[in-house]
Protein backbone atom coordinates (compact mmCIF):
# COMPACT_ATOMS: atom_id res chain seq x y z
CA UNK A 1 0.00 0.00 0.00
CA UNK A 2 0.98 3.44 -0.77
CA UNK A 3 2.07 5.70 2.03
CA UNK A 4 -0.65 8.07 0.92
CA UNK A 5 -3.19 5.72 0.77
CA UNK A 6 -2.06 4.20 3.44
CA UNK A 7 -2.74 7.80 5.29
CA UNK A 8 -6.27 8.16 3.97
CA UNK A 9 -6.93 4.26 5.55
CA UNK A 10 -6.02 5.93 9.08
CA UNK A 11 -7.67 8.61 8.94
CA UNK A 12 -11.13 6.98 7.67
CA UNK A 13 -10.64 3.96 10.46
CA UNK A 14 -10.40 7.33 12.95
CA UNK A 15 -13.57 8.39 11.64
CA UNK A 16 -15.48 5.41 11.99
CA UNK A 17 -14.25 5.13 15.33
CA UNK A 18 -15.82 8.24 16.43
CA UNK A 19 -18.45 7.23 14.22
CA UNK A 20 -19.06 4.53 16.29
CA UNK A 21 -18.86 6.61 20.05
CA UNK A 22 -21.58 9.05 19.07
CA UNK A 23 -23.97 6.06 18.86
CA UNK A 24 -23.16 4.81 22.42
CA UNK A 25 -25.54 6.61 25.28
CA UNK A 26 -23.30 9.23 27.09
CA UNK A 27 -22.13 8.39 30.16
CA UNK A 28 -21.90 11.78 32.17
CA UNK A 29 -23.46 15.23 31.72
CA UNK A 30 -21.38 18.60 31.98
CA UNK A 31 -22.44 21.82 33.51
CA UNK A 32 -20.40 24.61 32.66
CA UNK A 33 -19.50 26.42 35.10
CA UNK A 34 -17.23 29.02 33.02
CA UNK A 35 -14.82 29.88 30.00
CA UNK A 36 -11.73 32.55 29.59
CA UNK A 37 -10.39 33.35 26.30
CA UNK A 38 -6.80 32.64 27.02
CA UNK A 39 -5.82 33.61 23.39
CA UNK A 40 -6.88 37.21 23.48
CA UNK A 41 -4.28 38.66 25.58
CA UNK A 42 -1.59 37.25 23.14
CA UNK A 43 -3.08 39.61 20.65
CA UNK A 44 -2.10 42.91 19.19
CA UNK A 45 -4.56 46.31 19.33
CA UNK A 46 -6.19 45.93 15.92
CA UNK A 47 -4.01 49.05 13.83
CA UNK A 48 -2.99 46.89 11.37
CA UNK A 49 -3.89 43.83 10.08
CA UNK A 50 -0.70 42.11 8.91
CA UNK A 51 0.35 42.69 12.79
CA UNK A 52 -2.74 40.50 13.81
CA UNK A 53 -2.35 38.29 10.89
CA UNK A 54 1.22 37.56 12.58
CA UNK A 55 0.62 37.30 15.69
CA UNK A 56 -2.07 34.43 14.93
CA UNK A 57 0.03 32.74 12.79
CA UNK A 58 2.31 32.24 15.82
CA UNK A 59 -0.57 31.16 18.37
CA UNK A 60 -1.45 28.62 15.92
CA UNK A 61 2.59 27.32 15.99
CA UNK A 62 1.88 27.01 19.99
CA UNK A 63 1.53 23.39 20.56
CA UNK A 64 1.48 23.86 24.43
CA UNK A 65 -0.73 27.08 24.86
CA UNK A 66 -1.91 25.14 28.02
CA UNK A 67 1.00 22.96 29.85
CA UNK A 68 -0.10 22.54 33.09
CA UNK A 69 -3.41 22.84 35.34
CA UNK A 70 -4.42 21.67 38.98
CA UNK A 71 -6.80 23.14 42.15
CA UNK A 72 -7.36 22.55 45.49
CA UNK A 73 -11.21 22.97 44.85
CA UNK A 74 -11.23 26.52 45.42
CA UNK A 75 -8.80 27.52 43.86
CA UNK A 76 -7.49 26.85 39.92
CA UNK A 77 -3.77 27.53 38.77
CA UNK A 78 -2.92 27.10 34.88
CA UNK A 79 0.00 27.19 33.27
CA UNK A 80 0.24 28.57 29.54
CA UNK A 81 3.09 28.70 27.00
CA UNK A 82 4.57 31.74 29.35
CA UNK A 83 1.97 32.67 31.97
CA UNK A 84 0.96 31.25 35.28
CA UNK A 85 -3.15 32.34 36.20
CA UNK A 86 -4.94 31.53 39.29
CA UNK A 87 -8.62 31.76 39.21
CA UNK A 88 -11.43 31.19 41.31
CA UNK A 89 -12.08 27.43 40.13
CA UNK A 90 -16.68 28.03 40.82
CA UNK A 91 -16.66 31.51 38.96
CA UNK A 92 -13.43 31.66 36.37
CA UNK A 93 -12.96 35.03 38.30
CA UNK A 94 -9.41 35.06 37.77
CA UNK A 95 -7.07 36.36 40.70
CA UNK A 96 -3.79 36.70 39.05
CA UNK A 97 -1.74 36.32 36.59
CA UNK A 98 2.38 36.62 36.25
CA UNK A 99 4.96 34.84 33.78
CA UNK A 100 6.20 31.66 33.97
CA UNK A 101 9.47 29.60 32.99
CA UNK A 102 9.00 26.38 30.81
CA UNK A 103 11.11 24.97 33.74
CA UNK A 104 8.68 25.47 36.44
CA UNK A 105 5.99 22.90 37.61
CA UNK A 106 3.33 23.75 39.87
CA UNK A 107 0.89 22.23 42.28
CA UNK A 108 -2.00 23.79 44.63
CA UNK A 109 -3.24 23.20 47.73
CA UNK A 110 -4.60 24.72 50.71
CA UNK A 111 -4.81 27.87 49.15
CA UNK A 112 -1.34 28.17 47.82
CA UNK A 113 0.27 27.63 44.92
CA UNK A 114 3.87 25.87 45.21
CA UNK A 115 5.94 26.17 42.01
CA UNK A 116 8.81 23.93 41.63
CA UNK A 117 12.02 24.12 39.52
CA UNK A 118 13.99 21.13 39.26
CA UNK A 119 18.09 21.42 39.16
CA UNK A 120 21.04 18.93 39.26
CA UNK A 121 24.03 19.34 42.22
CA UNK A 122 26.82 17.22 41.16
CA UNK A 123 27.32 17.22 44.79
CA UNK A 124 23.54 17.32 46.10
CA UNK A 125 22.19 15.31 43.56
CA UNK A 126 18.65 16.20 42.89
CA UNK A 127 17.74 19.21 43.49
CA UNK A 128 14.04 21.53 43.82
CA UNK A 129 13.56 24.59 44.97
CA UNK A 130 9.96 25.48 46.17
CA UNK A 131 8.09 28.88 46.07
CA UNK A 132 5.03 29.14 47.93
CA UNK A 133 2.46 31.84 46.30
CA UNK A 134 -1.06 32.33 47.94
CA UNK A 135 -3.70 31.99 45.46
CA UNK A 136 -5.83 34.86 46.67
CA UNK A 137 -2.94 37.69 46.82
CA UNK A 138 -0.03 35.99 44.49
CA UNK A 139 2.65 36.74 47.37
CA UNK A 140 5.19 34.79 47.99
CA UNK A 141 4.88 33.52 51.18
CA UNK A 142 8.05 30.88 51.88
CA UNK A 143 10.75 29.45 50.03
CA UNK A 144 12.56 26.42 50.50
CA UNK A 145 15.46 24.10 48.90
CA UNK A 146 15.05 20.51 48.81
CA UNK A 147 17.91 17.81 47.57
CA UNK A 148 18.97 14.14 48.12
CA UNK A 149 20.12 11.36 45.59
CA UNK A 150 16.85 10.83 44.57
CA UNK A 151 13.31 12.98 45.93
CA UNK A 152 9.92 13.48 45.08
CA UNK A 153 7.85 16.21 45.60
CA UNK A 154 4.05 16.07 45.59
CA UNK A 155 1.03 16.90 47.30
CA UNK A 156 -1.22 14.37 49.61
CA UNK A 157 -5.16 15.50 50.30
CA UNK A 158 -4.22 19.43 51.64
CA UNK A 159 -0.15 18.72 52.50
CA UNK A 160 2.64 19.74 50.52
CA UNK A 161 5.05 15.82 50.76
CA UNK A 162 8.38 15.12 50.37
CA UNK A 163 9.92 11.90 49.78
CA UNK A 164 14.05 11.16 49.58
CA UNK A 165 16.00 8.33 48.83
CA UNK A 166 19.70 7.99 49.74
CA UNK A 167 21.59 5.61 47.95
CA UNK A 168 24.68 6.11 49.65
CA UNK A 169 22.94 5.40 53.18
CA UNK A 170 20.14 3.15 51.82
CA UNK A 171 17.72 4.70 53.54
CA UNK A 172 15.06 7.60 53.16
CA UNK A 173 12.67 9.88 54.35
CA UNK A 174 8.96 11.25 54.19
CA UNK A 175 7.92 14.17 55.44
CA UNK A 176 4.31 16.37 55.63
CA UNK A 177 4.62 20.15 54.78
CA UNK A 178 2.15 23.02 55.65
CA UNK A 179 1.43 24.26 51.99
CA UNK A 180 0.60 27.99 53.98
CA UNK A 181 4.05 28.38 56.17
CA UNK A 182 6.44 25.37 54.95
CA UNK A 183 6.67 24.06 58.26
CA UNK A 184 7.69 20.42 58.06
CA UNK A 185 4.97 18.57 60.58
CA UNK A 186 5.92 15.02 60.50
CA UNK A 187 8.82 12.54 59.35
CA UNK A 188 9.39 9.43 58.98
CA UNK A 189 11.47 6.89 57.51
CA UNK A 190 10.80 4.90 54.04
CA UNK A 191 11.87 2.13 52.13
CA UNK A 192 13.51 1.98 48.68
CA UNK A 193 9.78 0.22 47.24
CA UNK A 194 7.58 3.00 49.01
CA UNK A 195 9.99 5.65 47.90
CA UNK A 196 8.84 4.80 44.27
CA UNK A 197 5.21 4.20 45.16
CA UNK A 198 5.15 7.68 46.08
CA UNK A 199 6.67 9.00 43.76
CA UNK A 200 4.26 7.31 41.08
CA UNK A 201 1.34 8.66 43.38
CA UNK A 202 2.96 12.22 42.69
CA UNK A 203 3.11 11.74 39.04
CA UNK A 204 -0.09 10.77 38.42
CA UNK A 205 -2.17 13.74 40.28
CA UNK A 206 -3.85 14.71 37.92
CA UNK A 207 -5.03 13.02 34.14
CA UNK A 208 -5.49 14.88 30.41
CA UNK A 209 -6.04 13.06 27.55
CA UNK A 210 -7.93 13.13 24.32
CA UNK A 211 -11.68 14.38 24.86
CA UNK A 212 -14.34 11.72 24.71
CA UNK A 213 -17.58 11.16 23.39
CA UNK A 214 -19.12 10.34 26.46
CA UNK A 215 -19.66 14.11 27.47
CA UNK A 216 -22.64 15.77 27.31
CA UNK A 217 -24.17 18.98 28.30
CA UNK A 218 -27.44 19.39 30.32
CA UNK A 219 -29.34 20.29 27.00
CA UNK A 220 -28.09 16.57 25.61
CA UNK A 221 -25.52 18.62 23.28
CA UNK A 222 -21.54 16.59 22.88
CA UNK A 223 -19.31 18.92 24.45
CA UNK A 224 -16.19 16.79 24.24
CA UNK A 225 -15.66 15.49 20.77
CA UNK A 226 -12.60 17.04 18.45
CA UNK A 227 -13.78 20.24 20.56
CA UNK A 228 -11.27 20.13 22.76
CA UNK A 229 -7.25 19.66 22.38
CA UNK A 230 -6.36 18.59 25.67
CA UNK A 231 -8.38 18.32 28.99
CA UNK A 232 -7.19 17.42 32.75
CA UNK A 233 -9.23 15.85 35.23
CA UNK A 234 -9.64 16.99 38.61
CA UNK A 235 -11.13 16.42 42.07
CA UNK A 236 -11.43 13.25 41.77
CA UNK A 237 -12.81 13.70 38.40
CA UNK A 238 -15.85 15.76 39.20
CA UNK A 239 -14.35 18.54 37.41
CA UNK A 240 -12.59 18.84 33.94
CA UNK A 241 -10.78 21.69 32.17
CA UNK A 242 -10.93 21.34 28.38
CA UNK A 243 -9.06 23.88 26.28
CA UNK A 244 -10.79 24.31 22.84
CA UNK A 245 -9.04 24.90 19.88
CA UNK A 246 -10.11 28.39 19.72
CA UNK A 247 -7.83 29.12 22.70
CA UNK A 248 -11.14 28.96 25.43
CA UNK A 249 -10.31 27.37 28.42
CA UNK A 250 -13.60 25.71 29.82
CA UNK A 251 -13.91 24.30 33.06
CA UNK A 252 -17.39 21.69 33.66
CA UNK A 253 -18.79 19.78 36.79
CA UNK A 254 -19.39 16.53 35.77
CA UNK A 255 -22.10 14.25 37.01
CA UNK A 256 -23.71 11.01 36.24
C-alpha cells in the first residue's frame, strides 16, 4: 500500500471510530461552570492587520498554549506557554496572573500555589527549589530548597510531601509540609519500594487526555468530541478543564 493511501486508511478507520462513540448513550453530563479566552491577551490592538495576521500565525505554531493545570477545589492555577493564572475554580474570576518559565511545575493546595524548579548538584544530587504563592494575593509567602540522591515532591489530600531516597545510606525519608508556612509537621522513615510508590502517586495527580464522546451537556448537546485539544481531570474527576481549539479554556462539573 501506498504511504498516501495508506494515510487516507487511518484517517477513515479514525472516523469510523468516532463514528461509532456518538452512537453509544453518554455516560456523564457537563455543567459549565465558566470559559476565559486565554488567546486574546496574546493579541495585538487591531491598527494593522498584517500585525494580527502575525501574531495568529504564531498562536497557531503554539503546541502547548496550556502545559499545566491543577486546584485545590477553590482555587485553579494554569499554566500557559509563558503565563501562570490563578482563578477562582466556581466563577473563572481570575485572581492573578504573572509569567512563567517552561522549567517550572506547579501544584496547589490549601490555598497556595507551590511552584517547583527542578536542578542537578553534582554534589547534592537532585535538586528543587519550592516557592510558595497564595492563590488569593499571588505573594510569595516561603521558600525552601530541597535535595537528596533521589526525591519526590508532591502533594497528599491538603499537604505539601516530600519523599528522599539515599543511595549512599540506603535509607530515606517522608515528610508532611504546611502548603501555607512550609513548616515540616511530621517525618518518617521509608523504604527503597515505598519511595517509588510515592513517587508514582505524585506523578499521576492529575489526568489529560484526548476528549471523549461520552460528554454531554445538560441540554443533551456533545461537548467533548474534536472540541477540545487537551483536557485534565480533577477532584477526583468531578471537574474537567478542556481547552478548545479556539484558545477557550472551559472548566465543567461533571455528574452522572
Amino acid at each position: 500500500m501506498k504511504k498516501g493511501s495508506k494515510k487516507v486508511s487511518q484517517q477513515a478507520n479514525e472516523l469510523l471510530s468516532q463514528i461509532e462513540l456518538l452512537r453509544q448513550p453518554s455516560e456523564k453530563v457537563a455543567k459549565r461552570l465558566w470559559e476565559i479566552d486565554l488567546w486574546q491577551p496574546h493579541l495585538p490592538s487591531p491598527q494593522k492587520a498584517e500585525d494580527c495576521l502575525r501574531a495568529l500565525l504564531g498562536l497557531l505554531s503554539l503546541t502547548e498554549l496550556v502545559r499545566e493545570a491543577d486546584t485545590d477545589g477553590k482555587w485553579l492555577a494554569v499554566g500557559t506557554n509563558d503565563s501562570l493564572i490563578c482563578l477562582e475554580l466556581k466563577s473563572g474570576k481570575i485572581a492573578w496572573r504573572q509569567p512563567l518559565s517552561w522549567q517550572h511545575t506547579f501544584m496547589v493546595a490549601n490555598g497556595t500555589v507551590i511552584l517547583l524548579i527542578s536542578t542537578w548538584d553534582p554534589k547534592l544530587g537532585e535538586f528543587k527549589e519550592a516557592v510558595a504563592l497564595d492563590a488569593a494575593t499571588g505573594k510569595t509567602l516561603w521558600k525552601q530548597k530541597f535535595a537528596g540522591e533521589r526525591i519526590a515532591l508532591g502533594k497528599w489530600r491538603d499537604k505539601l510531601a516530600f519523599a528522599q531516597w539515599q543511595f549512599r545510606k540506603e535509607k530515606g525519608k517522608f515528610v508532611f509540609i504546611d502548603p501555607r508556612t512550609g513548616k515540616w509537621e511530621s517525618e518518617q522513615p521509608l523504604t527503597w519500594q515505598e519511595f517509588l510508590d510515592w513517587q508514582e502517586r505524585f506523578q499521576s495527580r492529575y489526568r489529560w487526555g484526548s476528549p471523549k464522546a461520552f460528554l454531554t451537556d445538560e441540554q443533551g448537546r456533545l461537548v467533548a468530541m474534536r472540541i477540545c485539544k487537551k483536557w485534565w481531570k480533577l477532584l477526583d474527576e468531578k471537574v474537567i478543564v478542556a481547552l478548545r481549539p479556539d484558545g477557550k479554556l472551559v472548566a465543567y462539573f461533571i455528574s452522572p
